[in-house]
C-alpha atoms as a PDB file:
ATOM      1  CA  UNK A   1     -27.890   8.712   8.206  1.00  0.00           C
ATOM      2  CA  UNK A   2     -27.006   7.088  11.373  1.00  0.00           C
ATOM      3  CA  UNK A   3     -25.162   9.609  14.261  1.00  0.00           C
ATOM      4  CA  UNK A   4     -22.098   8.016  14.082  1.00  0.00           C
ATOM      5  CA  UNK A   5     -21.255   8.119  10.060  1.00  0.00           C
ATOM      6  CA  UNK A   6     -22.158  11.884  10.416  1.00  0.00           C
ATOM      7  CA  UNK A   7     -19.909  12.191  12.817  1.00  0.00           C
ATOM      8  CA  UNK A   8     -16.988  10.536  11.151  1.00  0.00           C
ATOM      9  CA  UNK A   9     -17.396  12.424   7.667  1.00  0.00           C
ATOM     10  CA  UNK A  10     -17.677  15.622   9.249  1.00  0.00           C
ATOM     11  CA  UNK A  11     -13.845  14.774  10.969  1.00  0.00           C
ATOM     12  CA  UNK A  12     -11.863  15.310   7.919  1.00  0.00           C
ATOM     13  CA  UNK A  13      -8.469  13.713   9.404  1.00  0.00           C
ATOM     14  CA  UNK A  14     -11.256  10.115   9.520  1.00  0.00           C
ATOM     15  CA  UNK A  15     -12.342  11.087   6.080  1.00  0.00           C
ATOM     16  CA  UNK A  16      -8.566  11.300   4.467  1.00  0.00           C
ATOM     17  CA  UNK A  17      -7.166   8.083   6.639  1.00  0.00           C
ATOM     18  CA  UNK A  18      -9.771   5.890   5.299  1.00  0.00           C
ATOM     19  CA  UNK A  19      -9.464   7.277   1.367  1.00  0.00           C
ATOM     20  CA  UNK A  20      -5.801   6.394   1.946  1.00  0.00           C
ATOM     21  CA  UNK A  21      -6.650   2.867   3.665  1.00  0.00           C
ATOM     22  CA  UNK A  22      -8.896   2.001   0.747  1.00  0.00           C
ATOM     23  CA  UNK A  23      -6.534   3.422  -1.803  1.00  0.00           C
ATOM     24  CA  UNK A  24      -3.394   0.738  -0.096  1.00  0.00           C
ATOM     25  CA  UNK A  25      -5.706  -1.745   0.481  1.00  0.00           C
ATOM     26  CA  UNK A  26      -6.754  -1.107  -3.456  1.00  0.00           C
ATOM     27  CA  UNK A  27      -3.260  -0.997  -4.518  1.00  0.00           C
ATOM     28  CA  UNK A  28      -2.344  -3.738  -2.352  1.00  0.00           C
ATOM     29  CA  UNK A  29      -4.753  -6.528  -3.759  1.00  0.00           C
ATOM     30  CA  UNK A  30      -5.017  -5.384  -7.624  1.00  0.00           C
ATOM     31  CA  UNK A  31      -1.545  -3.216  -8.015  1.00  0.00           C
ATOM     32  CA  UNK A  32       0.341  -6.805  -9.340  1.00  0.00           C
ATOM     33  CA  UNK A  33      -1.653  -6.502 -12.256  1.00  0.00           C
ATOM     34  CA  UNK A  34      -0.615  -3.275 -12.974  1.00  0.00           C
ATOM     35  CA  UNK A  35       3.040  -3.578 -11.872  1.00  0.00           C
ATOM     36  CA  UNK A  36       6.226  -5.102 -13.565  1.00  0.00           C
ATOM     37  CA  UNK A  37       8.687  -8.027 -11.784  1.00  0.00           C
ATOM     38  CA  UNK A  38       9.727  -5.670  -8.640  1.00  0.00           C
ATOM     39  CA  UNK A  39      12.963  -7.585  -8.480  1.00  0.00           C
ATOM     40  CA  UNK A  40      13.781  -7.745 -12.289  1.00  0.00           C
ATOM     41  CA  UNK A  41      17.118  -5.352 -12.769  1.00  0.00           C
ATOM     42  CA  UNK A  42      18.053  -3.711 -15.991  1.00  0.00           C
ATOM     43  CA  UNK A  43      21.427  -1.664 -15.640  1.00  0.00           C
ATOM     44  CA  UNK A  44      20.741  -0.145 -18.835  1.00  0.00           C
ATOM     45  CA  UNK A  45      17.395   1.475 -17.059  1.00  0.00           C
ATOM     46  CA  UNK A  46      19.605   2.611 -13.741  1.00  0.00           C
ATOM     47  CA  UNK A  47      18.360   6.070 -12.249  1.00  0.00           C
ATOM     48  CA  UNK A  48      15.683   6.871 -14.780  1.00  0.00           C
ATOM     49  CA  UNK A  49      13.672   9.465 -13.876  1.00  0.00           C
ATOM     50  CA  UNK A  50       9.662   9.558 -14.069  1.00  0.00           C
ATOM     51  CA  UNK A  51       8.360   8.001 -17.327  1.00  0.00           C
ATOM     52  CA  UNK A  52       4.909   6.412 -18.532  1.00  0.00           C
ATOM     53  CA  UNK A  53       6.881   3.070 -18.408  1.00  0.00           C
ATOM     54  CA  UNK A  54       8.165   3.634 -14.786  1.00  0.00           C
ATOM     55  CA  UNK A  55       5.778   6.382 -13.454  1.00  0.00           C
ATOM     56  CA  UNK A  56       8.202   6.407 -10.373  1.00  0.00           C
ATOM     57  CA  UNK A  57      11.297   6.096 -12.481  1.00  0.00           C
ATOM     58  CA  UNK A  58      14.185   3.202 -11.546  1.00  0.00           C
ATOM     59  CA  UNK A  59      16.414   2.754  -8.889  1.00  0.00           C
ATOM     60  CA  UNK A  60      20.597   1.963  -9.286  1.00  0.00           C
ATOM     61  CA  UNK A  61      19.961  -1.113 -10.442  1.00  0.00           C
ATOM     62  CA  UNK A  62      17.002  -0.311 -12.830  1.00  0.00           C
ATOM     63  CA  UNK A  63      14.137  -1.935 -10.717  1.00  0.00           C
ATOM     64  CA  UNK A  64      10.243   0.253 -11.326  1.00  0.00           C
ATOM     65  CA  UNK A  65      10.049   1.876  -8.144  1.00  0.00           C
ATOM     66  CA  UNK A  66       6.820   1.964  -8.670  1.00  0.00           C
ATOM     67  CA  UNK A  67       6.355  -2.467  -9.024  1.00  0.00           C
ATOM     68  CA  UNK A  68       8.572  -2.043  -5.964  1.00  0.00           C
ATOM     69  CA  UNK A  69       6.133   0.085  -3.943  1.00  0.00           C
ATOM     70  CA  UNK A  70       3.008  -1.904  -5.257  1.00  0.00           C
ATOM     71  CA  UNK A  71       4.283  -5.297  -3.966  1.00  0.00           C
ATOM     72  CA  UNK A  72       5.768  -3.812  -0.523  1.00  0.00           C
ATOM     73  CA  UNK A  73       2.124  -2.521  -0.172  1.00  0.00           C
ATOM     74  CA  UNK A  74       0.555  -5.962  -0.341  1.00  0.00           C
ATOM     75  CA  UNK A  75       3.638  -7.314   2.746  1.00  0.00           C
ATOM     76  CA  UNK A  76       2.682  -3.686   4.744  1.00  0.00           C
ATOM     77  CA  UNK A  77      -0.881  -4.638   4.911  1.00  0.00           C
ATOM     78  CA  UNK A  78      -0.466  -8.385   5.549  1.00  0.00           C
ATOM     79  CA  UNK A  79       1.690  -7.761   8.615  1.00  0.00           C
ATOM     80  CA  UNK A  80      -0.843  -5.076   9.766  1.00  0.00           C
ATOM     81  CA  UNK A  81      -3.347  -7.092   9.254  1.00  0.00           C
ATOM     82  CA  UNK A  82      -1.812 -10.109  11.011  1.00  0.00           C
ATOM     83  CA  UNK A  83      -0.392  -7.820  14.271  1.00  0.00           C
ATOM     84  CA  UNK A  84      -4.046  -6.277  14.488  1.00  0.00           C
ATOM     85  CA  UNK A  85      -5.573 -10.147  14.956  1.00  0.00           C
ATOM     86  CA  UNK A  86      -2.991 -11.051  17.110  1.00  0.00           C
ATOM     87  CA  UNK A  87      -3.486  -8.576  19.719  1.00  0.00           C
ATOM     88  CA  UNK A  88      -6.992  -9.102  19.295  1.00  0.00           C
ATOM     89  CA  UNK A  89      -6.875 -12.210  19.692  1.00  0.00           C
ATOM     90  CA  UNK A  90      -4.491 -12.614  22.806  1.00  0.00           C
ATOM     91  CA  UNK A  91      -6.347  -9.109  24.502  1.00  0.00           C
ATOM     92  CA  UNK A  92      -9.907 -11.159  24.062  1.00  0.00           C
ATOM     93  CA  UNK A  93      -8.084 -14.787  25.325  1.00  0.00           C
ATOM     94  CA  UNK A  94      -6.124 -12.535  28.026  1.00  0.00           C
ATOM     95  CA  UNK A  95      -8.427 -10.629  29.600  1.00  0.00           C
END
């Protein structure tokens, strides 16, 4: 095993960011096909709490938290994404 992967899983702060990078990045790209309309209200559904339909329950106007989470995820990462090239991009061009 090369010095520098034994290095990073011995720091478990590296270890835990990257399970939780892969897990948004997961969530991210396949969570849609788990997830309901994020923006589809039912007043009916208003402040429910935890259930296996909304595993995050609804908000006041009945949205799944959870659908709202899973697409926010996907806009998170694209504007991380796009920042991180950016700077790279103008640091490399710059100097």
């Amino acid at each position: 095993m090369p010095k520098l992967l034994r290095r990073f899983l011995r720091n478990p702060g590296a270890v835990v960011g990257l399970v939780l990078l892969l897990a948004l990045a997961f969530l991210a790209l396949f969570g849609p096909l788990f997830a309901q309309d994020p923006l589809e209200q039912n007043l009916l559904q208003r402040l429910k709490p935890p259930s296996p339909e909304h595993p995050l329950g609804t908000d006041q106007l009945g949205r799944d938290v959870w659908s709202r989470v899973v697409h926010g995820a996907r806009i998170s990462l694209a504007v991380g994404f796009g920042v991180v090239f950016l700077a790279s991009f103008l640091g490399t061009a710059v100097g």
